[in-house]
N, C-alpha and C. Protein backbone atom coordinates (compact mmCIF):
# COMPACT_ATOMS: atom_id res chain seq x y z
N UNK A 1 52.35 131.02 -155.14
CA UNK A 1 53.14 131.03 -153.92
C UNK A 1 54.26 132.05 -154.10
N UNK A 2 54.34 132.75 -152.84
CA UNK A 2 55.18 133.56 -153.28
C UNK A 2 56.92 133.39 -153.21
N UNK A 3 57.94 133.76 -153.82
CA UNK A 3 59.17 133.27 -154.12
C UNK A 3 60.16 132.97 -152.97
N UNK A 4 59.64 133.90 -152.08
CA UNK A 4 60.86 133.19 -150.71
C UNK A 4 59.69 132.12 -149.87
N UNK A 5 58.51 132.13 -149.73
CA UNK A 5 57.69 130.96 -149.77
C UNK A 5 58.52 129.82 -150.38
N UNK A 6 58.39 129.82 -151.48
CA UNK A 6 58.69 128.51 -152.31
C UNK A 6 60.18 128.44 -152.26
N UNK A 7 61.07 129.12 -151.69
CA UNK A 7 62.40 128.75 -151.66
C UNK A 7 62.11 128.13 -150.41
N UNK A 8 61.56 128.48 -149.21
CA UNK A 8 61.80 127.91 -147.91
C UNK A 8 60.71 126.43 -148.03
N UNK A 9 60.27 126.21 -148.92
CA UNK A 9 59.46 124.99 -148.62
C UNK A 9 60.06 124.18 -149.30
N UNK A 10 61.22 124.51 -150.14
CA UNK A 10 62.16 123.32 -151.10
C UNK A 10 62.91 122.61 -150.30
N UNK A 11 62.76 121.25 -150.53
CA UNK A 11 63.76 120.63 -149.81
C UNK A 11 64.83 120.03 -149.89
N UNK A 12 65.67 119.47 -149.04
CA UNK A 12 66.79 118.88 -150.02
C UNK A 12 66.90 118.48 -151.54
N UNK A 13 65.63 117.10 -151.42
CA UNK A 13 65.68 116.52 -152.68
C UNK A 13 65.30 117.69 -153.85
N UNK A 14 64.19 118.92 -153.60
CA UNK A 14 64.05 119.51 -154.79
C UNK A 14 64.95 120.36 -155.25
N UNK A 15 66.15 120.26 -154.94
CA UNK A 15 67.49 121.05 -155.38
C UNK A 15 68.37 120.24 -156.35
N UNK A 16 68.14 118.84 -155.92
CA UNK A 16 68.63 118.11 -156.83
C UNK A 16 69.00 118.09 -158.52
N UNK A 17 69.69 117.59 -159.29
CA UNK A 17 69.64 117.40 -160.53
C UNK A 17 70.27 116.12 -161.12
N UNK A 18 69.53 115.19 -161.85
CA UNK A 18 69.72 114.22 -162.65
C UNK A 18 70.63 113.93 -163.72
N UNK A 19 71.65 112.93 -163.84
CA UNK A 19 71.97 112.96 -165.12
C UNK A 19 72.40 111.70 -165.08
N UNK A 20 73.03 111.20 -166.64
CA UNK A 20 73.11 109.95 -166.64
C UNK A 20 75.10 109.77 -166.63
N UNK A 21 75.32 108.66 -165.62
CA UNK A 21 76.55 108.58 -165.11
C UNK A 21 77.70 108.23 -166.82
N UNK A 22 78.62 108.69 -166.69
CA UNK A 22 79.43 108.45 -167.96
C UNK A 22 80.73 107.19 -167.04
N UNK A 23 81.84 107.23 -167.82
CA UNK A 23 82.88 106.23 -167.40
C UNK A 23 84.22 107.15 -166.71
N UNK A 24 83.87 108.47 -166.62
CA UNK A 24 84.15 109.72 -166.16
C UNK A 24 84.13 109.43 -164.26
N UNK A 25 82.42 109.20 -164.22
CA UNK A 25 82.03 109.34 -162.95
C UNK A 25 82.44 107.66 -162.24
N UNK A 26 82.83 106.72 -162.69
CA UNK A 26 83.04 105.48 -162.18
C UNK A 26 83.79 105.59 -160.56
N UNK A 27 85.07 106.27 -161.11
CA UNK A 27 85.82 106.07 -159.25
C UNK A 27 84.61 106.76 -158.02
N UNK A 28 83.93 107.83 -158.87
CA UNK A 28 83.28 108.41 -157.68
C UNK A 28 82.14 107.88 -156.93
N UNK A 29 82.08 107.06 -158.24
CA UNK A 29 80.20 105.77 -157.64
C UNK A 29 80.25 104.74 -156.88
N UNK A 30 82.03 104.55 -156.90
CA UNK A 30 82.73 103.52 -156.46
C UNK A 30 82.15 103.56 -154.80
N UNK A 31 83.41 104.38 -155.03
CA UNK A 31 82.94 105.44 -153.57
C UNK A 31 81.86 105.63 -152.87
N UNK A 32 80.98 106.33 -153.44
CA UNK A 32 79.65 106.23 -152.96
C UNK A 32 78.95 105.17 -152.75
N UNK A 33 78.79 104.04 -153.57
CA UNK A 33 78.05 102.76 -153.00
C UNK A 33 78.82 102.58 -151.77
N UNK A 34 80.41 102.26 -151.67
CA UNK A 34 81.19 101.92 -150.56
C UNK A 34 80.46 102.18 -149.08
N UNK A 35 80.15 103.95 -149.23
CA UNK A 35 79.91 104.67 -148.70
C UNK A 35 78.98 104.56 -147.95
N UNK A 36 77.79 104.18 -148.80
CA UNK A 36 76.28 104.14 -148.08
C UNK A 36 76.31 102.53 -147.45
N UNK A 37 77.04 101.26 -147.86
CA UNK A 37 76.91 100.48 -147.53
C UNK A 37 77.89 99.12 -146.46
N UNK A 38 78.86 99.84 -146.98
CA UNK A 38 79.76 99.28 -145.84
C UNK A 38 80.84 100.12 -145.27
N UNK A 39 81.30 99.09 -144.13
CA UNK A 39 82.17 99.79 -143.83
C UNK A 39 82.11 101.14 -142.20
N UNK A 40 82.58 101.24 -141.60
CA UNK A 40 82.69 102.45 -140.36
C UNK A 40 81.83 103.88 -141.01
N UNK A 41 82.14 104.14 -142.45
CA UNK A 41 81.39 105.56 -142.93
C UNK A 41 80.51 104.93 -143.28
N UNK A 42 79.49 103.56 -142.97
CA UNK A 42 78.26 103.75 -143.69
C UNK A 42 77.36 103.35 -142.45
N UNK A 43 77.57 103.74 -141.15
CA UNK A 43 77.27 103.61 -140.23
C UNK A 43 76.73 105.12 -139.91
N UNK A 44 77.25 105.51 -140.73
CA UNK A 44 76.38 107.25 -140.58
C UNK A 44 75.09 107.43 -140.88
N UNK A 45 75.13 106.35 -142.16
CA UNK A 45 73.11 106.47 -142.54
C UNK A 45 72.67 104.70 -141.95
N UNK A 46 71.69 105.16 -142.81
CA UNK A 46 70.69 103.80 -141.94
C UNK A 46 70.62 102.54 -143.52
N UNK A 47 71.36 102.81 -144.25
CA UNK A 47 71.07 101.43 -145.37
C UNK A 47 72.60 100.99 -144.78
N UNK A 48 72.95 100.77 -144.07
CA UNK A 48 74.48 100.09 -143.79
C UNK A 48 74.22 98.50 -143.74
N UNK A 49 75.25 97.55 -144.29
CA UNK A 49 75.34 96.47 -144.41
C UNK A 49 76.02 95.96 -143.83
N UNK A 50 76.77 96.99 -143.04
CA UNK A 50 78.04 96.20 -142.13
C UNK A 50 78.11 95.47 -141.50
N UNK A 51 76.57 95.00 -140.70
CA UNK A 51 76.36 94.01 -139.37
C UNK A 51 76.32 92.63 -140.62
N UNK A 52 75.96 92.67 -141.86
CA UNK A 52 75.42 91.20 -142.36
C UNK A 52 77.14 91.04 -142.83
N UNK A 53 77.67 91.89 -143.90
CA UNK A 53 78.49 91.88 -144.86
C UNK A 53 80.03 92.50 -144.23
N UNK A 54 81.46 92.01 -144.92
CA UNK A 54 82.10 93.11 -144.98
C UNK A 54 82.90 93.02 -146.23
N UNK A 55 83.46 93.44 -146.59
CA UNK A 55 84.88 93.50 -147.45
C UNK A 55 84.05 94.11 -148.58
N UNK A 56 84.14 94.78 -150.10
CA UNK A 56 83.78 95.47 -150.99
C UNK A 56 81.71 95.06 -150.97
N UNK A 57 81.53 96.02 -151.62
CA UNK A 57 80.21 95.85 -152.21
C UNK A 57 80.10 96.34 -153.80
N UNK A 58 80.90 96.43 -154.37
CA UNK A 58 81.07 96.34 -155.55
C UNK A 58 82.80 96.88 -156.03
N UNK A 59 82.87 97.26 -157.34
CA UNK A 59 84.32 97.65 -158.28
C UNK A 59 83.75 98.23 -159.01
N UNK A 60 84.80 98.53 -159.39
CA UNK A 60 85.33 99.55 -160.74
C UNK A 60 84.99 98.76 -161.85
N UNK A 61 85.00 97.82 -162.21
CA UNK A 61 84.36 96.61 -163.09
C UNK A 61 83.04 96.41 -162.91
N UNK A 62 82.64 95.95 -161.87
CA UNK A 62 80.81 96.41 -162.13
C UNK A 62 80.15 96.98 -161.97
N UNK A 63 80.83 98.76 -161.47
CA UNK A 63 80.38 99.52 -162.05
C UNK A 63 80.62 100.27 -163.33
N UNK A 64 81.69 100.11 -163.72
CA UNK A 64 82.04 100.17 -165.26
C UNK A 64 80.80 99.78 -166.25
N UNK A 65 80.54 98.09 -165.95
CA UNK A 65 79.90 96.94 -166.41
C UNK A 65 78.37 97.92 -166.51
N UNK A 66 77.85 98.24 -165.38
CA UNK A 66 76.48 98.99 -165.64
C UNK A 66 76.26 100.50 -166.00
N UNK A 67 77.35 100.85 -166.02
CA UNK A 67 77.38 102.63 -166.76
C UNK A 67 77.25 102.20 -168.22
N UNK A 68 78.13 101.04 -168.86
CA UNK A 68 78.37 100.82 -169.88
C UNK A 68 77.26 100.04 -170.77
N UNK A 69 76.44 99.47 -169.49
CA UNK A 69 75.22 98.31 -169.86
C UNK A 69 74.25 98.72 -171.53
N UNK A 70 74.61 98.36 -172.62
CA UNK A 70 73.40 98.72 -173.37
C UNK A 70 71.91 99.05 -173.70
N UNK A 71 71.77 98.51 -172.56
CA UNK A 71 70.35 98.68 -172.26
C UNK A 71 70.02 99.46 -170.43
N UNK A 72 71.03 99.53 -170.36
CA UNK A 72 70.81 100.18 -168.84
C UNK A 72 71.14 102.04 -168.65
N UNK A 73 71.12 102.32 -167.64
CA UNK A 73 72.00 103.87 -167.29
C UNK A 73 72.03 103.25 -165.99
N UNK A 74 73.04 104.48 -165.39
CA UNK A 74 73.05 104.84 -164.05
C UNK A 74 72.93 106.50 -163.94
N UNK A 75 72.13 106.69 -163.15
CA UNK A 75 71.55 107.62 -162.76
C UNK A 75 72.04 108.47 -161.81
N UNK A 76 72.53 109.88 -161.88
CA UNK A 76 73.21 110.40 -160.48
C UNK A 76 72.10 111.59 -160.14
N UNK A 77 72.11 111.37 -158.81
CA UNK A 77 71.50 113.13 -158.10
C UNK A 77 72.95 113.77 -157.67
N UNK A 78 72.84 114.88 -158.09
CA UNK A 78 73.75 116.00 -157.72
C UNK A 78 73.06 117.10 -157.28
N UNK A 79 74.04 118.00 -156.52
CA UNK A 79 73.59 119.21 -156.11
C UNK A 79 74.97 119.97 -156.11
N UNK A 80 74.49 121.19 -156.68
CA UNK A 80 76.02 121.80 -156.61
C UNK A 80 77.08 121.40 -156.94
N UNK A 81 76.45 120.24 -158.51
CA UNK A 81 78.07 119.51 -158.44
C UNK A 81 78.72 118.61 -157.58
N UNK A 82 78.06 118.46 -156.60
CA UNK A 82 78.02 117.32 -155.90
C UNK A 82 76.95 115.88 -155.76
N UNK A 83 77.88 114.74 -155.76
CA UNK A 83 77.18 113.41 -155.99
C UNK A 83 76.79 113.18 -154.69
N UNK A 84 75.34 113.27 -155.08
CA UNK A 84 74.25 112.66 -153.40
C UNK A 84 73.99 110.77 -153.29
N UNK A 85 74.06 110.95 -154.80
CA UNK A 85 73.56 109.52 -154.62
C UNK A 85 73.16 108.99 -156.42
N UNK A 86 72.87 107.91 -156.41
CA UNK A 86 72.76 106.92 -157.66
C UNK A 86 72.11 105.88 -157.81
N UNK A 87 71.29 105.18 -158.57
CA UNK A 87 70.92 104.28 -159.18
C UNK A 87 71.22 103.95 -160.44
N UNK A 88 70.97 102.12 -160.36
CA UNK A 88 71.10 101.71 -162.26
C UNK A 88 69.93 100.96 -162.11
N UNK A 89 69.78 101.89 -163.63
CA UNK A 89 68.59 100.86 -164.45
C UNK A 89 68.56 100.35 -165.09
N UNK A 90 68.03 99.12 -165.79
CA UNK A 90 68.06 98.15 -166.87
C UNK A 90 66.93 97.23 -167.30
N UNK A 91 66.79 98.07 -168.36
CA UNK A 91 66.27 97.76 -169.31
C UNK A 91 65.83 95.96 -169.03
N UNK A 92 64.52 94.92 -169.14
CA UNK A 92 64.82 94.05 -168.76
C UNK A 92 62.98 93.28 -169.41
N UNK A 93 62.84 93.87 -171.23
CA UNK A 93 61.20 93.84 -171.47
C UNK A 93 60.90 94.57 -171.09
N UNK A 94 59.58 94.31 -170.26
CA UNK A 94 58.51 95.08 -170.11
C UNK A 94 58.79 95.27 -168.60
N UNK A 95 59.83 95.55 -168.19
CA UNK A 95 59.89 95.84 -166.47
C UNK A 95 61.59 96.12 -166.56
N UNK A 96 61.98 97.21 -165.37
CA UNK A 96 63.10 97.90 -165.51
C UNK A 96 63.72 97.06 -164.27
N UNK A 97 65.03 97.21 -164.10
CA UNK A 97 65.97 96.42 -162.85
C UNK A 97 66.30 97.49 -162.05
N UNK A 98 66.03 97.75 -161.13
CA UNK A 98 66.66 98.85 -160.20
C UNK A 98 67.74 98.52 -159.30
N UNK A 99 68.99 99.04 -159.44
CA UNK A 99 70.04 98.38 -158.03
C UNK A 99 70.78 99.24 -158.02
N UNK A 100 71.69 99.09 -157.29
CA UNK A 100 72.67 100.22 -156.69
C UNK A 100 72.30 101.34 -156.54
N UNK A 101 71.48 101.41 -155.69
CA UNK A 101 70.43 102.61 -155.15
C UNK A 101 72.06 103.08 -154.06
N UNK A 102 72.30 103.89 -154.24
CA UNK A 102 72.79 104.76 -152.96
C UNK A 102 72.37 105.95 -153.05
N UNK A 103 72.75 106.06 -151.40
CA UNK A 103 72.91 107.79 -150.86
C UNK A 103 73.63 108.01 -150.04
N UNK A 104 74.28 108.97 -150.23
CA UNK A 104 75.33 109.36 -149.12
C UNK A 104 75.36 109.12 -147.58
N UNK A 105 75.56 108.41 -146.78
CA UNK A 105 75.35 108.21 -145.48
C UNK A 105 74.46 109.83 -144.33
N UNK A 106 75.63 111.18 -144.77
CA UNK A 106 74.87 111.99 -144.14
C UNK A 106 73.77 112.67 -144.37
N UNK A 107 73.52 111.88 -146.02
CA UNK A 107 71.94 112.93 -146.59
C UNK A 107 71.34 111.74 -146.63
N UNK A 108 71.08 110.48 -145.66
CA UNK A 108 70.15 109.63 -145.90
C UNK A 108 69.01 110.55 -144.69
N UNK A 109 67.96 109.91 -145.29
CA UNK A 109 66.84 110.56 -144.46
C UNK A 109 66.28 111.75 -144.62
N UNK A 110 66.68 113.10 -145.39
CA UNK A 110 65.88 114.07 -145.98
C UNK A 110 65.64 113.74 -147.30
N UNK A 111 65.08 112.87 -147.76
CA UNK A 111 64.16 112.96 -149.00
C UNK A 111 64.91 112.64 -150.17
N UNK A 112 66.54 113.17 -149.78
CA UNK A 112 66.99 112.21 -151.46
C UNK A 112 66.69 110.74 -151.82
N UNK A 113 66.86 109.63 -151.19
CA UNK A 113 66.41 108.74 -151.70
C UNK A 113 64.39 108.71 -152.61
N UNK A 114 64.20 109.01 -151.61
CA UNK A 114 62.72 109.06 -152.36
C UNK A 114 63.07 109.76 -153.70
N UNK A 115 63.31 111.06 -153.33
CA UNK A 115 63.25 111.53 -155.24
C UNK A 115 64.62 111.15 -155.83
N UNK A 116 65.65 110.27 -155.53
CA UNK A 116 65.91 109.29 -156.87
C UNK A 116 64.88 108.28 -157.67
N UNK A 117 64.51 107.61 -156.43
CA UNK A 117 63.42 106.21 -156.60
C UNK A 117 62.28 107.29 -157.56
N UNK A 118 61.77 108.53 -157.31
CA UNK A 118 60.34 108.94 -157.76
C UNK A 118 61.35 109.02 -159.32
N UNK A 119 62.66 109.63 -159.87
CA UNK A 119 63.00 109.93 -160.66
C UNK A 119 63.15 108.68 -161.57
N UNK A 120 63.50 107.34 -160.98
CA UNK A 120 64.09 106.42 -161.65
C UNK A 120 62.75 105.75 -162.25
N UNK A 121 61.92 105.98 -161.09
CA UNK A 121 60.21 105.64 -162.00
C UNK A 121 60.38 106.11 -162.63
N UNK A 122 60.03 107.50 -163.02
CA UNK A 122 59.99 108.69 -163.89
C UNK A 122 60.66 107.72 -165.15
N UNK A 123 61.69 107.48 -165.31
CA UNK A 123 62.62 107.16 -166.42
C UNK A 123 62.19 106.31 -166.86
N UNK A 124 61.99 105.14 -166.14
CA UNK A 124 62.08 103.39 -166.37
C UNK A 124 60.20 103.66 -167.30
N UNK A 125 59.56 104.39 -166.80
CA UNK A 125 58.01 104.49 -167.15
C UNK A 125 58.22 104.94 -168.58
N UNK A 126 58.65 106.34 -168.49
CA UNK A 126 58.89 107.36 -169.61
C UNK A 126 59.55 107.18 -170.48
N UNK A 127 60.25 106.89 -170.49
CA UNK A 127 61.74 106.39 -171.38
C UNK A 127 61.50 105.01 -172.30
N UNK A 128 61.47 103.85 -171.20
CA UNK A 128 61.32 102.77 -171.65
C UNK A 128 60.06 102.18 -171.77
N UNK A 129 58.98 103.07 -171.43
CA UNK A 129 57.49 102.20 -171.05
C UNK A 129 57.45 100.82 -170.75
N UNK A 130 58.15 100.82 -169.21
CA UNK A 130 58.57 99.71 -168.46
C UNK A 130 57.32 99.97 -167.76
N UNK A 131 56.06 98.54 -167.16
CA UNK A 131 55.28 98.80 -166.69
C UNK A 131 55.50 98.06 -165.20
N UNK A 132 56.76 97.94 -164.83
CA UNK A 132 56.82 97.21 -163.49
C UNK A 132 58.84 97.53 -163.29
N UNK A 133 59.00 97.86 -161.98
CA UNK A 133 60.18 97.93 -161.31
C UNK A 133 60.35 97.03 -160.86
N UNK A 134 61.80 96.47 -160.59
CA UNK A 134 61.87 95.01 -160.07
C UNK A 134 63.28 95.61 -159.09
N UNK A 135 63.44 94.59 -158.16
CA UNK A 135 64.83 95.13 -157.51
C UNK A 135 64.61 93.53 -156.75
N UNK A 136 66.12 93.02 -155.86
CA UNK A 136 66.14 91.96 -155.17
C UNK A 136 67.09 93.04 -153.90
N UNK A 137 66.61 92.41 -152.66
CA UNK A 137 66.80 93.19 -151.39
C UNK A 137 67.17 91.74 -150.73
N UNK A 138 68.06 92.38 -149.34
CA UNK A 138 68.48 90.77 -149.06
C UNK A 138 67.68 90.74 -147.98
N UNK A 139 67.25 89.90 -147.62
CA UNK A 139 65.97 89.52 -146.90
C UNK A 139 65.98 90.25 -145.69
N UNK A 140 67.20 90.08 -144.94
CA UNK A 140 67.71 90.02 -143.73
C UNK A 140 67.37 91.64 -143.44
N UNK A 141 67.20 92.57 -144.16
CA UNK A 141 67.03 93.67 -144.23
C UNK A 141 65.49 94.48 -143.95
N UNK A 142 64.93 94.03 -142.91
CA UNK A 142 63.65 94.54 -143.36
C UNK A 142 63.33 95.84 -142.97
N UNK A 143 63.82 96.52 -142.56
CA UNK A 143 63.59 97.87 -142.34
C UNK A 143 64.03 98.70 -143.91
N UNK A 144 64.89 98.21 -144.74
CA UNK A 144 64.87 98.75 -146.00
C UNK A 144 63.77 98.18 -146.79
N UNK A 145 63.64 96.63 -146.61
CA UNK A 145 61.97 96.61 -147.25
C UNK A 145 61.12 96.94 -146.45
N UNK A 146 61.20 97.57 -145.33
CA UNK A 146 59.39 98.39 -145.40
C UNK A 146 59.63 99.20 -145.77
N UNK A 147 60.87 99.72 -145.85
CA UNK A 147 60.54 101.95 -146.91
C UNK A 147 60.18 101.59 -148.14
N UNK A 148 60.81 100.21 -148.60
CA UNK A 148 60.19 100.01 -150.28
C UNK A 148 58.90 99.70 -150.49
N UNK A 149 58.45 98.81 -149.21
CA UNK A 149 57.02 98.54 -148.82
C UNK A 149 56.47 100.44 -149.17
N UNK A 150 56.52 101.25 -148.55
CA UNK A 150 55.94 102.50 -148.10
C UNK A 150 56.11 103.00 -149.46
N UNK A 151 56.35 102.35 -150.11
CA UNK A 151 56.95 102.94 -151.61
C UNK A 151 56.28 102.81 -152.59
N UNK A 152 55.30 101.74 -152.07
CA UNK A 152 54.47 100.93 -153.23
C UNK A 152 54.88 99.63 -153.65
N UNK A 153 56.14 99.19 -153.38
CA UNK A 153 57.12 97.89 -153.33
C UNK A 153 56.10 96.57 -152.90
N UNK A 154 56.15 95.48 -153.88
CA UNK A 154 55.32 94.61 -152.93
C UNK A 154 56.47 93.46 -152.82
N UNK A 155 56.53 92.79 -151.65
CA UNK A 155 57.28 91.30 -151.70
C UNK A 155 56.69 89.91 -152.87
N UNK A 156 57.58 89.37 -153.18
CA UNK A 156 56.83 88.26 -154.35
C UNK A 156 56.99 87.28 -154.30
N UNK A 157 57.96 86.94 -152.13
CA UNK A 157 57.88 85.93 -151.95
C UNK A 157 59.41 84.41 -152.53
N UNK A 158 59.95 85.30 -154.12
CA UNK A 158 61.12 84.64 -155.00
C UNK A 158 62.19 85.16 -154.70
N UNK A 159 63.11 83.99 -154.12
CA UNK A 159 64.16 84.07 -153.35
C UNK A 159 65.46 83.76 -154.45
N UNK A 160 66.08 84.09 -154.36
CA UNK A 160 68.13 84.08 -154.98
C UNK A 160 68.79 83.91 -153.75
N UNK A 161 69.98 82.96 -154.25
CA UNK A 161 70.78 83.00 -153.16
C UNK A 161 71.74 83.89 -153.39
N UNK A 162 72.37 84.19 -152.21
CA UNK A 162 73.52 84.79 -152.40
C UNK A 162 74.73 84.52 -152.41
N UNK A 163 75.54 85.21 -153.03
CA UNK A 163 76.58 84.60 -154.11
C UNK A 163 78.01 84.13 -152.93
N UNK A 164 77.50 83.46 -152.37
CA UNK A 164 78.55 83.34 -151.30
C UNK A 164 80.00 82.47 -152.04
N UNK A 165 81.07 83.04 -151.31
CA UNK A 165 82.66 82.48 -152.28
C UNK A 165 82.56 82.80 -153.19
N UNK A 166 82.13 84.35 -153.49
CA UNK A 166 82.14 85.24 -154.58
C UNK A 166 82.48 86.81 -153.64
N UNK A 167 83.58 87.39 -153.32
CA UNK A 167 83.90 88.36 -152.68
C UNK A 167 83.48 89.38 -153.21
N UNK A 168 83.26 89.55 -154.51
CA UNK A 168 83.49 90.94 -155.47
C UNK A 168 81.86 91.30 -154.78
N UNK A 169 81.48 90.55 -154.07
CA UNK A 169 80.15 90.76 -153.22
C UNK A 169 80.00 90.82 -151.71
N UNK A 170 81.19 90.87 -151.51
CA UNK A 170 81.06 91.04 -149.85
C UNK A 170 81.93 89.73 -149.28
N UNK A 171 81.83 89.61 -148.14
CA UNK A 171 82.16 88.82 -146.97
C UNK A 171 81.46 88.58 -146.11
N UNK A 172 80.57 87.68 -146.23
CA UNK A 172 78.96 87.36 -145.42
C UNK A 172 79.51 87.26 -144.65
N UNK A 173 78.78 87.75 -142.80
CA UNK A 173 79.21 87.59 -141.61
C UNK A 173 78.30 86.33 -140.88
N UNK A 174 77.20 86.04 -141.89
CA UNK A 174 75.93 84.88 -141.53
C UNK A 174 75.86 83.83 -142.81
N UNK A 175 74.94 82.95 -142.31
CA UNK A 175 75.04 82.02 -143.57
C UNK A 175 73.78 81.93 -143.78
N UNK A 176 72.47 82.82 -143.59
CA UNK A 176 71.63 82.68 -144.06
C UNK A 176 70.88 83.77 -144.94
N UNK A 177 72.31 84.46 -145.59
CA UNK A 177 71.57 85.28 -145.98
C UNK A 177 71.13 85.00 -147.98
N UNK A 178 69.88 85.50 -148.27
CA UNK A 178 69.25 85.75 -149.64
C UNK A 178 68.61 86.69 -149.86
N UNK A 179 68.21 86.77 -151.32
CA UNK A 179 68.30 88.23 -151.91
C UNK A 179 66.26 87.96 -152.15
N UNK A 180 64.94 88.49 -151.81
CA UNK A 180 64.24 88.25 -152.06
C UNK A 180 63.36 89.91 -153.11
N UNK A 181 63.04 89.12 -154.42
CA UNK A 181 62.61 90.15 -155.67
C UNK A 181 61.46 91.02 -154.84
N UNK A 182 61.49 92.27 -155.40
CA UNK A 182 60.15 93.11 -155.12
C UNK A 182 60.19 93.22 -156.27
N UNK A 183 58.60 94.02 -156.54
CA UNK A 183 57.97 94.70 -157.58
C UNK A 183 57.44 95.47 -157.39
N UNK A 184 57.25 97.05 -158.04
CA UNK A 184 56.43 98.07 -158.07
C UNK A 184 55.48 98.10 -159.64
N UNK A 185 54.65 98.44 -159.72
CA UNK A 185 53.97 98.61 -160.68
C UNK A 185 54.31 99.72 -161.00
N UNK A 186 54.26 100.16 -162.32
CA UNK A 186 54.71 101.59 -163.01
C UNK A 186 53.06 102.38 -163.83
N UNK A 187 53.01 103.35 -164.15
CA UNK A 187 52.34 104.02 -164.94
C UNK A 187 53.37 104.63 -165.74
N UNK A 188 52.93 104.18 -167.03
CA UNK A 188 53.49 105.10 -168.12
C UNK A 188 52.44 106.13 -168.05
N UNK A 189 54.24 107.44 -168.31
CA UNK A 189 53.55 108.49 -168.84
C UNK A 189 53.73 108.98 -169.59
């Protein structure tokens, strides 16, 4: 293919670059989960939580807690030095934990999320020869579980409640909400 070919067919996500978050990047992840999930600025993209939840969706403490995790990372896409978005993984046997998936409210929808998720496979497979992804989604959400559906994501049906009169998690606006597990199957490579 020829070179301005292949520049014009790159897309957001393939500009991207990976690395693993230090205690450096904490205020900024802060931020960014904030970002994609609650709140007036997370009404810009489409993972917003604001209609279920309000008040924090996480700290500086648990995200500290999972940069620092021994068995985990958190994962950043950048571009230009700029933070698009993040996941943590953890280590968990033979199957990895995926959460705090963000993306920036105005780059949801061109493709960064997918190539974090394709990257965090990548890792959780490669790295750890984890043969299954696990994540808990809150039910109430199903338009984020069908992209995980579209993802290869299956439902498993096992429900958690949610941590209600626990703020450092929100401010439920309903009382029926729970967190229900998916699974992806992995290929090591």
């Amino acid at each position: 293919m020829p070179e301005t070919t292949r520049e014009a067919a790159e897309t957001a996500a393939d500009r991207l670059t990976f690395r693993p978050a230090t205690t450096a990047d904490v205020a900024a992840l802060v931020e960014l989960v904030e970002s994609a999930y609650r709140g007036d600025s997370s009404r810009a993209g489409w993972t917003t939580e604001a209609d279920l939840l309000e008040g924090q969706r996480t700290d500086v403490e648990g995200v500290t807690a999972a940069v620092t995790h021994p068995d985990g990372v958190v994962l950043l896409a950048e571009r230009d030095g700029e933070l698009l978005a993040c996941c943590q993984l953890e280590r968990r046997g033979e199957h990895a934990y995926f959460g705090m998936f963000s993306v920036r409210p105005g780059r949801q929808g061109g493709g960064v999320g997918r190539a974090v998720l394709g990257e965090a496979e990548r890792f959780a497979a490669g790295e750890w020869g984890a043969a299954e992804l696990e994540m808990t989604v809150i039910e109430q959400r199903a338009d984020l579980i069908a992209w995980y559906e579209r993802r290869g994501f299956h439902r498993t049906g096992v429900y958690s409640p949610f941590p209600y009169g626990d703020e450092r998690f929100g401010i439920p606006l309903r009382s029926d909400l729970r967190f229900e597990k998916l699974v992806k199957a992995l290929t090591v490579r």
